[in-house]
Protein backbone atom coordinates (compact mmCIF):
# COMPACT_ATOMS: atom_id res chain seq x y z
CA UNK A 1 92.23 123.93 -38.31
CA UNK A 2 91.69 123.78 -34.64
CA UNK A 3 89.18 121.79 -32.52
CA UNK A 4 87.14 124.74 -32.32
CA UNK A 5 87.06 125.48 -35.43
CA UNK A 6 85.90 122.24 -36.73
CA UNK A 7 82.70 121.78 -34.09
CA UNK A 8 82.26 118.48 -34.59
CA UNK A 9 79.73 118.45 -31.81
CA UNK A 10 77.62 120.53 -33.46
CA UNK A 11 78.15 117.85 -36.57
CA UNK A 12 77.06 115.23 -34.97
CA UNK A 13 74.70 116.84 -33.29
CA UNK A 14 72.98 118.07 -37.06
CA UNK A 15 73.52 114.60 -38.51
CA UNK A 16 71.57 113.10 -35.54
CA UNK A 17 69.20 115.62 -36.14
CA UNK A 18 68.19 114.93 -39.70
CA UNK A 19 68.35 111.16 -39.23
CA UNK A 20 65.85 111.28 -36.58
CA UNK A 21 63.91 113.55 -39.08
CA UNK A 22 64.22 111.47 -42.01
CA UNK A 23 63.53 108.13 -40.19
CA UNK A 24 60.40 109.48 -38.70
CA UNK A 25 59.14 110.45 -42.06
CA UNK A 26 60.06 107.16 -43.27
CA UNK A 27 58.15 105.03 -40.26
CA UNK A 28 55.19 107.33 -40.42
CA UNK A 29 53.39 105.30 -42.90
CA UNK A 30 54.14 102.17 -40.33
CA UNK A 31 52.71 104.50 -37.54
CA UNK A 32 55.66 104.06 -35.93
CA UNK A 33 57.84 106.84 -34.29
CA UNK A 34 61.47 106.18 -34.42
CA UNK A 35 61.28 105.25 -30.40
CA UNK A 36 59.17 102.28 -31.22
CA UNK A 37 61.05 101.10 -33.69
CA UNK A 38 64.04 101.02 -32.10
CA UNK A 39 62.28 98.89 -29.12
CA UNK A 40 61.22 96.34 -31.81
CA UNK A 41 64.57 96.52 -33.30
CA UNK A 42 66.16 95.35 -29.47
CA UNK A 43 63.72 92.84 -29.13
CA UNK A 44 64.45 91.44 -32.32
CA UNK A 45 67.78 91.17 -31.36
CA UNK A 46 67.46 90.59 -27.49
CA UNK A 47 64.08 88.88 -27.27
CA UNK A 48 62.85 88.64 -23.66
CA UNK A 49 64.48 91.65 -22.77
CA UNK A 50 63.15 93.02 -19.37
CA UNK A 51 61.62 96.61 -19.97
CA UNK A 52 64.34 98.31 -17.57
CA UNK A 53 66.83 96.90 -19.86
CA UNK A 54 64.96 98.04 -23.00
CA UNK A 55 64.61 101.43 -21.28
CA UNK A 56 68.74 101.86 -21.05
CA UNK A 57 69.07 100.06 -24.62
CA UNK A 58 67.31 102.68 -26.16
CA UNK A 59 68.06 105.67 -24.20
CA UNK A 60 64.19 106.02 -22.51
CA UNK A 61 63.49 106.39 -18.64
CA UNK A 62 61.73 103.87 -17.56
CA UNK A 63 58.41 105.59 -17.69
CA UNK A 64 58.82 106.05 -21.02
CA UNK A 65 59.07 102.74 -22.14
CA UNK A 66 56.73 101.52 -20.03
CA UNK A 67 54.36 103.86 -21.11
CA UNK A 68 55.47 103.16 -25.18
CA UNK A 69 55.12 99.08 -24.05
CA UNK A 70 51.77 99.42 -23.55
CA UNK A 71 51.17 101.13 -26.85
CA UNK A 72 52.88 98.31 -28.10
CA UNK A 73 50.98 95.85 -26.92
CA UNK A 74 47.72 97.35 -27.10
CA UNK A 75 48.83 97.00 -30.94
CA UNK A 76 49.43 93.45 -30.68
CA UNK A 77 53.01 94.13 -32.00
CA UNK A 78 54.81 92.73 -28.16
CA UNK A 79 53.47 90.38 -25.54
CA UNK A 80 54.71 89.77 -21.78
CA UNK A 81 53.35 87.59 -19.50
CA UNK A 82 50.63 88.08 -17.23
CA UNK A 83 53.70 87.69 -14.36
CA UNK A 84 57.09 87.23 -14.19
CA UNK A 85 58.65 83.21 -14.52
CA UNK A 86 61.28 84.34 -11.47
CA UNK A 87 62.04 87.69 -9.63
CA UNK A 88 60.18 90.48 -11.10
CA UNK A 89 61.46 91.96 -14.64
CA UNK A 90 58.47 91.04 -16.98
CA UNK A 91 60.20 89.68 -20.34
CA UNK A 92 58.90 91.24 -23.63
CA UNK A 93 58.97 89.81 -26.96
CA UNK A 94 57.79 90.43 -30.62
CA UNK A 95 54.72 89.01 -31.74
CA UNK A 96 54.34 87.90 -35.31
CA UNK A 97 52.65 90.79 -36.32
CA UNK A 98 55.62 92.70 -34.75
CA UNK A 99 57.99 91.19 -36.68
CA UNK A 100 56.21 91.49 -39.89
CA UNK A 101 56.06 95.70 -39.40
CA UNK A 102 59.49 95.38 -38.18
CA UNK A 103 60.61 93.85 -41.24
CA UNK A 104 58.63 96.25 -43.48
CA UNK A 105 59.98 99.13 -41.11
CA UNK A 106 64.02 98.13 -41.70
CA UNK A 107 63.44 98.14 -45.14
CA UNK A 108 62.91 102.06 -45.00
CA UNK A 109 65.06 102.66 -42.24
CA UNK A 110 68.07 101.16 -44.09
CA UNK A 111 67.15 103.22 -47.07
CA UNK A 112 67.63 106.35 -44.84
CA UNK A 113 71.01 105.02 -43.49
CA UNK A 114 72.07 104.35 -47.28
CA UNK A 115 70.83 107.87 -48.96
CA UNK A 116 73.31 109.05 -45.37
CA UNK A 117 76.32 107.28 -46.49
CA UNK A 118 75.94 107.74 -50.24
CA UNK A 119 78.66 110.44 -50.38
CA UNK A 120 81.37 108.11 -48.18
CA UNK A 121 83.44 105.54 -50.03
CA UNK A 122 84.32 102.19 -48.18
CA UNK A 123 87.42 103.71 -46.67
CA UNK A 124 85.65 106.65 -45.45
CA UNK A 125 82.82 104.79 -44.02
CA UNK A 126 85.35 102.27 -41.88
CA UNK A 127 87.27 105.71 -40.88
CA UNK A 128 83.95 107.08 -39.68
CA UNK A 129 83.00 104.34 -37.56
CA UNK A 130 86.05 103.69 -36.02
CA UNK A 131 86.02 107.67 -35.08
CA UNK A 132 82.36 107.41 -33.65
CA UNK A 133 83.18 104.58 -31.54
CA UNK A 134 86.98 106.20 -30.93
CA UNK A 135 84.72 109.15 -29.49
CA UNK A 136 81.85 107.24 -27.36
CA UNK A 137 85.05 105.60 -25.69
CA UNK A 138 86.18 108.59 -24.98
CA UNK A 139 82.99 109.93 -23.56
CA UNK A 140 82.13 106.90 -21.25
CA UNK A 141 85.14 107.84 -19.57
């Protein structure tokens, strides 16, 4: 079979697709879109994260996640400071209420991401990752 043939693009591309679709459905009852979850999920992992780098982490513009920031906050899910300790980046973090929907949130995400990988066996899973990564290697040049 040849490379055209296959379109694994277009694969990826559908698989994307409906995991997007499927984790939105899953976060609605969180009121959470799958944007804002994955900004909670950075800051959980990268706490004090600058909103720039949040913005690249989570591949927003700027605007964006300034824009989605505020809707964070406004629910009392992040906090920043009123200003910056040093230089000008304004570090974000969860709050504890944050954390708590975050929590609740993962719990239906990674339900998604199993119900996904339900047809792979072990092997195929590790030969799937290795491929993805094999191929965003290959894309960031």
């Amino acid at each position: 079979m040849s490379n055209s043939e296959v379109q694994v693009g277009y694969l990826v591309k559908q698989a994307q697709s409906l995991l997007r679709l499927r984790m939105e459905s899953a976060l609605r009852p969180h009121s959470l879109t799958v944007s804002q979850y994955s900004c909670l999920h950075r800051l959980r992992r990268e706490p004090g994260i600058s909103a720039a780098g949040l913005a690249r982490a989570t591949f927003m513009t700027r605007q964006s996640m300034n824009s989605m920031l505020q809707q964070l906050l406004d629910r009392g899910l992040v906090e920043r400071p009123a200003r910056p300790d040093s230089g000008r980046a304004l570090p974000t973090a969860l709050t504890a209420a944050g954390t708590d929907l975050l929590s609740a949130a993962q719990a239906e995400v990674d339900r998604v991401e199993e119900s996904m990988l339900s047809g792979l066996s072990q092997s195929d899973l590790i030969a799937l990752t290795r491929g993805l990564n094999a191929c965003v290697k290959a894309l960031e040049g």
